[in-house]
N, C-alpha and C. Protein backbone atom coordinates (compact mmCIF):
# COMPACT_ATOMS: atom_id res chain seq x y z
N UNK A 1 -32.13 28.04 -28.38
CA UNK A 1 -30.98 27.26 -28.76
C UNK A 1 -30.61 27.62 -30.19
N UNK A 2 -29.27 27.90 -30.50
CA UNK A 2 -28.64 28.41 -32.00
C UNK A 2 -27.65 27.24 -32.18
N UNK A 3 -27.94 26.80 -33.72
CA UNK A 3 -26.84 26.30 -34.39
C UNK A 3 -26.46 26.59 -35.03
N UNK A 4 -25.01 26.58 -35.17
CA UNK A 4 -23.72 27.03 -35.93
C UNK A 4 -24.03 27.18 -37.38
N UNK A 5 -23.77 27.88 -38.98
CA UNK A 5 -23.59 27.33 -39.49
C UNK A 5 -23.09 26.80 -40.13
N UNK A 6 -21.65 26.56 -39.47
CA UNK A 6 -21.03 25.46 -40.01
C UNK A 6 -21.72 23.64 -39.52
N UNK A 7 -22.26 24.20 -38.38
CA UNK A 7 -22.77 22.31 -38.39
C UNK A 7 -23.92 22.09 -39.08
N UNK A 8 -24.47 23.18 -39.81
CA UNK A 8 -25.23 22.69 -40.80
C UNK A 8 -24.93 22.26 -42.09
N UNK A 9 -24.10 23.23 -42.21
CA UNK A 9 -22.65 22.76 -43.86
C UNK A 9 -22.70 21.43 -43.82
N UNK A 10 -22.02 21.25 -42.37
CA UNK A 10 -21.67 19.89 -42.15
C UNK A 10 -22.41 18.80 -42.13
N UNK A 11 -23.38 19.10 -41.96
CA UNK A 11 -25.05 17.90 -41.52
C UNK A 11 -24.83 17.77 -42.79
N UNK A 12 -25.02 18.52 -44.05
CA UNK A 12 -25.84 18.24 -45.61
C UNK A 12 -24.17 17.72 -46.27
N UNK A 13 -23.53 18.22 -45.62
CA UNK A 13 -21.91 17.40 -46.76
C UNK A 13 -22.08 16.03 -46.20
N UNK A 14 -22.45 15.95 -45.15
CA UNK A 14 -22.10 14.14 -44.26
C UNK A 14 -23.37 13.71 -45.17
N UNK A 15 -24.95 13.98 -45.36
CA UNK A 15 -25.84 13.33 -45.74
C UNK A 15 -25.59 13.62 -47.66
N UNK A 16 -24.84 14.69 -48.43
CA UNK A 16 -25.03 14.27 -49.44
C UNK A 16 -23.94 13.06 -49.47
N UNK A 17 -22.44 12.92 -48.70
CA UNK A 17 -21.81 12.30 -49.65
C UNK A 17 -22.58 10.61 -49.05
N UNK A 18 -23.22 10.47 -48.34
CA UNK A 18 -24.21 9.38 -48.07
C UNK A 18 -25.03 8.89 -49.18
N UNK A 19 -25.80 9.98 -49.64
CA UNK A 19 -26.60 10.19 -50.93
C UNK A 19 -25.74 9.51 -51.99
N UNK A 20 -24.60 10.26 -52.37
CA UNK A 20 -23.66 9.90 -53.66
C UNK A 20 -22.85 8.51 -53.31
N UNK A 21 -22.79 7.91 -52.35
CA UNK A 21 -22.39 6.38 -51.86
C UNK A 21 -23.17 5.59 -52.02
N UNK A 22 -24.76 5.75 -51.70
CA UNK A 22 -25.59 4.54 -51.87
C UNK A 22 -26.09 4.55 -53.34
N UNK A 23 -25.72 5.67 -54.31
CA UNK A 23 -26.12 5.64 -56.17
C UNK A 23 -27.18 6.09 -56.50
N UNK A 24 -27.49 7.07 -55.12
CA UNK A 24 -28.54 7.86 -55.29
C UNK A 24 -28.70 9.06 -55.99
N UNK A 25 -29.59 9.10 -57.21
CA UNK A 25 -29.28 10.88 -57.18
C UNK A 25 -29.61 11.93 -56.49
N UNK A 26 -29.23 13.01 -56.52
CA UNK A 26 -29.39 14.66 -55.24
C UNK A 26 -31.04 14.48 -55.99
N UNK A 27 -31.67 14.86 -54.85
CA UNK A 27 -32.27 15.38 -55.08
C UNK A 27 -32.60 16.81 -55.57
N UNK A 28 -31.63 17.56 -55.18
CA UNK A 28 -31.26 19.15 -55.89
C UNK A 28 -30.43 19.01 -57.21
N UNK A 29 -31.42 19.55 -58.24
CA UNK A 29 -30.72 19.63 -59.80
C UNK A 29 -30.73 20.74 -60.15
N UNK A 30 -29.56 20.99 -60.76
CA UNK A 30 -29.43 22.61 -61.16
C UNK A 30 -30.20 22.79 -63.13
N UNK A 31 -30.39 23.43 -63.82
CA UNK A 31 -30.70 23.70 -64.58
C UNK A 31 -29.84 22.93 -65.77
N UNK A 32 -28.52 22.80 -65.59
CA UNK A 32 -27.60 22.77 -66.42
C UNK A 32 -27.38 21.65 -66.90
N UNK A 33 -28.07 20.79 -67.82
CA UNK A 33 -27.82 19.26 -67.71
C UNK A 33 -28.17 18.26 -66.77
N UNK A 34 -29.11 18.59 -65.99
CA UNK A 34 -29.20 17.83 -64.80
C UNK A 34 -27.96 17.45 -63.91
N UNK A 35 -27.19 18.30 -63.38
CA UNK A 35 -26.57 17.41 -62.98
C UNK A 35 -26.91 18.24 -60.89
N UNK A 36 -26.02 17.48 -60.55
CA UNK A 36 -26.33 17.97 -58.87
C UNK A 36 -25.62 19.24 -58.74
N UNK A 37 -26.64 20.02 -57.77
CA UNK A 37 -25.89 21.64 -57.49
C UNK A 37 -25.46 20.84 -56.23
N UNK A 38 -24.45 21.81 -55.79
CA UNK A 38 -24.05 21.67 -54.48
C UNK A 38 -24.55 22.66 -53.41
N UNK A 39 -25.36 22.19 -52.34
CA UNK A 39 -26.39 23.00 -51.84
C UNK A 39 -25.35 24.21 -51.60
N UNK A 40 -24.08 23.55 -50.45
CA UNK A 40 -23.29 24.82 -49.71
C UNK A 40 -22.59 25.71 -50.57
N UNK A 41 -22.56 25.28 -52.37
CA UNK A 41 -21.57 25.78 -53.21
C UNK A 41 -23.26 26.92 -53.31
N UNK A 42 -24.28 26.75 -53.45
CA UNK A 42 -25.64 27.37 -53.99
C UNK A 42 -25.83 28.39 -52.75
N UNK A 43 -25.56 28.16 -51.53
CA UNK A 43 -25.58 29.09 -50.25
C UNK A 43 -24.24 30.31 -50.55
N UNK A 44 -22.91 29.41 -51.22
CA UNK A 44 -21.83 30.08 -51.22
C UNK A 44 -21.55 31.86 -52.15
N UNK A 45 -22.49 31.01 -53.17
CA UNK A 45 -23.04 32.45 -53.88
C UNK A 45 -23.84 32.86 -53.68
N UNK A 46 -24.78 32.96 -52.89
CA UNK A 46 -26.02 33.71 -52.24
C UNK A 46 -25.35 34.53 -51.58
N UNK A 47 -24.48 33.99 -50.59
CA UNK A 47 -23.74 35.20 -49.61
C UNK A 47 -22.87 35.79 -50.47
N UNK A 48 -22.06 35.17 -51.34
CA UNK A 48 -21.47 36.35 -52.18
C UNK A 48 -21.89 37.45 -52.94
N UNK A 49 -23.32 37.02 -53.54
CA UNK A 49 -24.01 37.95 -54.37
C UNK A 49 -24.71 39.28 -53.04
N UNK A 50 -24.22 38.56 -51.95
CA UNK A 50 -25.21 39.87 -50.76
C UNK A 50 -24.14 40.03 -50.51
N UNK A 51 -22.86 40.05 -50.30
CA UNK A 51 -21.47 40.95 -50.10
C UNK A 51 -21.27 41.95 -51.30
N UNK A 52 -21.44 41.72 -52.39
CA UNK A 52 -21.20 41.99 -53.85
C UNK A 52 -22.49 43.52 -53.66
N UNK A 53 -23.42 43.14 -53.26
CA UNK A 53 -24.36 44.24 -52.99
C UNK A 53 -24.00 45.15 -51.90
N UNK A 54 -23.30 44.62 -51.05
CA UNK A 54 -23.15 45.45 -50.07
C UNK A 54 -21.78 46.43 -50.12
N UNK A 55 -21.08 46.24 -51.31
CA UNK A 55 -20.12 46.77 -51.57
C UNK A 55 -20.09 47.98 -52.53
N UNK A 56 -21.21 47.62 -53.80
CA UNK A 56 -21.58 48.10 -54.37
C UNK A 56 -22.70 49.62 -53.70
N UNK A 57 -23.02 49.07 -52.62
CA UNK A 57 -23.80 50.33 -51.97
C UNK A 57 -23.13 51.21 -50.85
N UNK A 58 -21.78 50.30 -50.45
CA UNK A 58 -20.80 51.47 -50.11
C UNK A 58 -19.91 52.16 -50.95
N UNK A 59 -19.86 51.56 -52.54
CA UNK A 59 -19.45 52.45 -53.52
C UNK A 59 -20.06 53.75 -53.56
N UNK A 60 -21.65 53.16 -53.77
CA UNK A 60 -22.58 54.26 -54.24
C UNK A 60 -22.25 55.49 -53.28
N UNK A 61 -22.33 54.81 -52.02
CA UNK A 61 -22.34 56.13 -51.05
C UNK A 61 -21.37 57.14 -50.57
N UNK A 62 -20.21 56.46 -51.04
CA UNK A 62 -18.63 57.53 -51.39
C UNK A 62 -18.88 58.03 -52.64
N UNK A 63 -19.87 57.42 -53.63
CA UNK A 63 -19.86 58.59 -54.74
C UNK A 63 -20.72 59.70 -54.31
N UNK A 64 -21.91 59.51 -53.88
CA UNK A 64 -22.61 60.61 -53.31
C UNK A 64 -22.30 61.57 -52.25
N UNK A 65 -21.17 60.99 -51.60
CA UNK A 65 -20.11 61.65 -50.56
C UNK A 65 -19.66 62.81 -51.76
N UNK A 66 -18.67 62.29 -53.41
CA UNK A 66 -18.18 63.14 -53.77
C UNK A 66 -18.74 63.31 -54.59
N UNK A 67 -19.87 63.56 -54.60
CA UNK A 67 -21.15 64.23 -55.82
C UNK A 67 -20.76 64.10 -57.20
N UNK A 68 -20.66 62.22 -56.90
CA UNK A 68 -20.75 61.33 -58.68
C UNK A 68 -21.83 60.33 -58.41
N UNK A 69 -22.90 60.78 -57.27
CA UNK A 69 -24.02 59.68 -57.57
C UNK A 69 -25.17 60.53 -57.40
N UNK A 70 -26.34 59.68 -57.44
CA UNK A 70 -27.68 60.34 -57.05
C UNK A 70 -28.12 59.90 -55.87
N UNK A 71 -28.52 60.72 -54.96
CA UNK A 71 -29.38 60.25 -53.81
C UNK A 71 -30.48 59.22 -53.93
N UNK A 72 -31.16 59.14 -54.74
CA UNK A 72 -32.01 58.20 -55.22
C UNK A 72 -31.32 56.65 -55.35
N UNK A 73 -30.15 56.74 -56.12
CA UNK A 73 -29.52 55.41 -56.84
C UNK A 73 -28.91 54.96 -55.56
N UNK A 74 -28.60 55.96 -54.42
CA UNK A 74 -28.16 55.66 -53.30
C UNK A 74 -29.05 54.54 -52.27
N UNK A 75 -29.94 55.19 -52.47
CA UNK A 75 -31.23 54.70 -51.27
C UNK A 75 -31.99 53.46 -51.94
N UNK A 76 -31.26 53.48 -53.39
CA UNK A 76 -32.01 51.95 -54.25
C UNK A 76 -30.82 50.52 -53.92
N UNK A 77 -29.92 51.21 -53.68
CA UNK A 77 -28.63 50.30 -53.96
C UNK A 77 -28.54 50.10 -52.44
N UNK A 78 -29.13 50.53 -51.17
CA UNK A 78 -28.89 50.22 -49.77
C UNK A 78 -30.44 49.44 -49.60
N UNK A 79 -31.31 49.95 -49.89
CA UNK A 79 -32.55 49.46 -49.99
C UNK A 79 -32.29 47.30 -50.77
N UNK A 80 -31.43 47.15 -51.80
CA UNK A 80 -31.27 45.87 -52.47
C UNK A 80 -30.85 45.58 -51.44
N UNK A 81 -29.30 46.35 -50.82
CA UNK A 81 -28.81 45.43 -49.99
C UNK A 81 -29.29 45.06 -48.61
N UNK A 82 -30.39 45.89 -48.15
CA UNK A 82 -30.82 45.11 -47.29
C UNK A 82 -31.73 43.89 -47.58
N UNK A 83 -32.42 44.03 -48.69
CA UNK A 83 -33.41 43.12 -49.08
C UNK A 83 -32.40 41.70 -49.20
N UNK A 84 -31.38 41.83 -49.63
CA UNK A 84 -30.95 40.06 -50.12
C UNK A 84 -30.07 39.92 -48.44
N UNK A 85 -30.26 41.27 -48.18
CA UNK A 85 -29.60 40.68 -46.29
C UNK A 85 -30.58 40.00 -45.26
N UNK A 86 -31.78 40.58 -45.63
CA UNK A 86 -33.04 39.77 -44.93
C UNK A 86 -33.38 38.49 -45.53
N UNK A 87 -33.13 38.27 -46.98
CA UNK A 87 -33.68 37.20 -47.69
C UNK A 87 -32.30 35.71 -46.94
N UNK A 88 -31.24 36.29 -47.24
CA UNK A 88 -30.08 35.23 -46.44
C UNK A 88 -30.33 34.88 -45.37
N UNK A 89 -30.94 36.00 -44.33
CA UNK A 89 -30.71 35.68 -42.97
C UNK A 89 -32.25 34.84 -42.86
N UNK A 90 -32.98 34.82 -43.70
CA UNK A 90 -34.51 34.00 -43.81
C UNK A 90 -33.91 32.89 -44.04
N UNK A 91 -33.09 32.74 -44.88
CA UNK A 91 -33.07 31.22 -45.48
C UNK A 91 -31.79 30.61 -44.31
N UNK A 92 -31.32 31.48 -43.60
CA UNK A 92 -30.17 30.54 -42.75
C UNK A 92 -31.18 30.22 -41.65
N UNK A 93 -31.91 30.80 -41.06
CA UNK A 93 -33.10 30.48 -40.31
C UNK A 93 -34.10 29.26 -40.43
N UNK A 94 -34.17 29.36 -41.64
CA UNK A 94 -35.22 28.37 -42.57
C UNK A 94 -34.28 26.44 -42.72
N UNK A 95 -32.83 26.88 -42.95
CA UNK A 95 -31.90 25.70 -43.04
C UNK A 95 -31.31 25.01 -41.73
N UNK A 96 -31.70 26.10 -40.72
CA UNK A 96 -31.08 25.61 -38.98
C UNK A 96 -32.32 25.37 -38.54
N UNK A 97 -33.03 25.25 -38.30
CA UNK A 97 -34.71 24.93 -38.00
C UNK A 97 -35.01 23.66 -38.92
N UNK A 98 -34.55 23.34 -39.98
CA UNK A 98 -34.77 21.82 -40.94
C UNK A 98 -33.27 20.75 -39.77
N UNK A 99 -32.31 21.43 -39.84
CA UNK A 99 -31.58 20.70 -39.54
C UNK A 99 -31.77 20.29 -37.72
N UNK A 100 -32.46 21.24 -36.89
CA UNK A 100 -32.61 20.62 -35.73
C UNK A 100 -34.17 19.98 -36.00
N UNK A 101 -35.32 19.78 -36.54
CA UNK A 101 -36.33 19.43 -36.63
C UNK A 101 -35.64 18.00 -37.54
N UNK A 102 -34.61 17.74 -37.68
CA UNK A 102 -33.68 16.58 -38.07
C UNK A 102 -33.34 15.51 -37.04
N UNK A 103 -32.22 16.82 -36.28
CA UNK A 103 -31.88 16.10 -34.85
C UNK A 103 -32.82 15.93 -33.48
N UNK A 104 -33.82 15.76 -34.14
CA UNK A 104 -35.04 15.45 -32.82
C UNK A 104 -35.64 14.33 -33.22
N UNK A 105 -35.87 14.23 -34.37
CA UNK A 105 -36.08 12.35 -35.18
C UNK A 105 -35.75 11.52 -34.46
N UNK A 106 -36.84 10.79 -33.91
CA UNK A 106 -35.79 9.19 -33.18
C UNK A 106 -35.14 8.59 -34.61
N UNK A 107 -34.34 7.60 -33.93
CA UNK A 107 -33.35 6.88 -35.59
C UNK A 107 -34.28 5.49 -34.87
């Protein structure tokens, strides 16, 4: 069984703005003053920073197409981008598995 993830977006926006109604604080604090990260805004740049890599390593590889890169810098810059592509697809795994080990809770 797979869930979406948008109905997981959706599970943690319905339970933070729950959180921020009853005068609770997030439990997720960002560095900056304490104040609350926003988990899906904290997911939002994760996937951007692994698009951002993955772009950057189809740069690399049209430069090495027109012999303005190194084969090496090539195979480092596809090598990152798979690494933060496995690390995303761990943690969307890791966030849909919390959220149905959620919806199996009696209330």
């Amino acid at each position: 069984m797979s869930t979406p993830f948008n109905a997981v977006a959706a599970a943690y926006s319905n339970a933070s703005k729950l959180i921020s109604e009853s005068g609770k604080s997030s439990p997720i604090t960002s560095g900056q003053g304490g104040q609350a990260a926003d988990f899906g805004k904290l997911l939002a740049d994760q996937l951007q920073g692994v698009v951002e890599a993955g772009k950057h390593s189809d740069q690399m590889s049209l430069d090495l197409l027109n012999g303005k890169a190194n084969v090496v810098d090539v195979v480092t810059a596809i090598s990152q981008t798979e690494l933060a592509m496995e690390s995303m697809v761990a943690v969307r795994d890791k966030v849909i598995s919390a959220y149905e080990e959620i919806m199996r809770m009696p209330i």
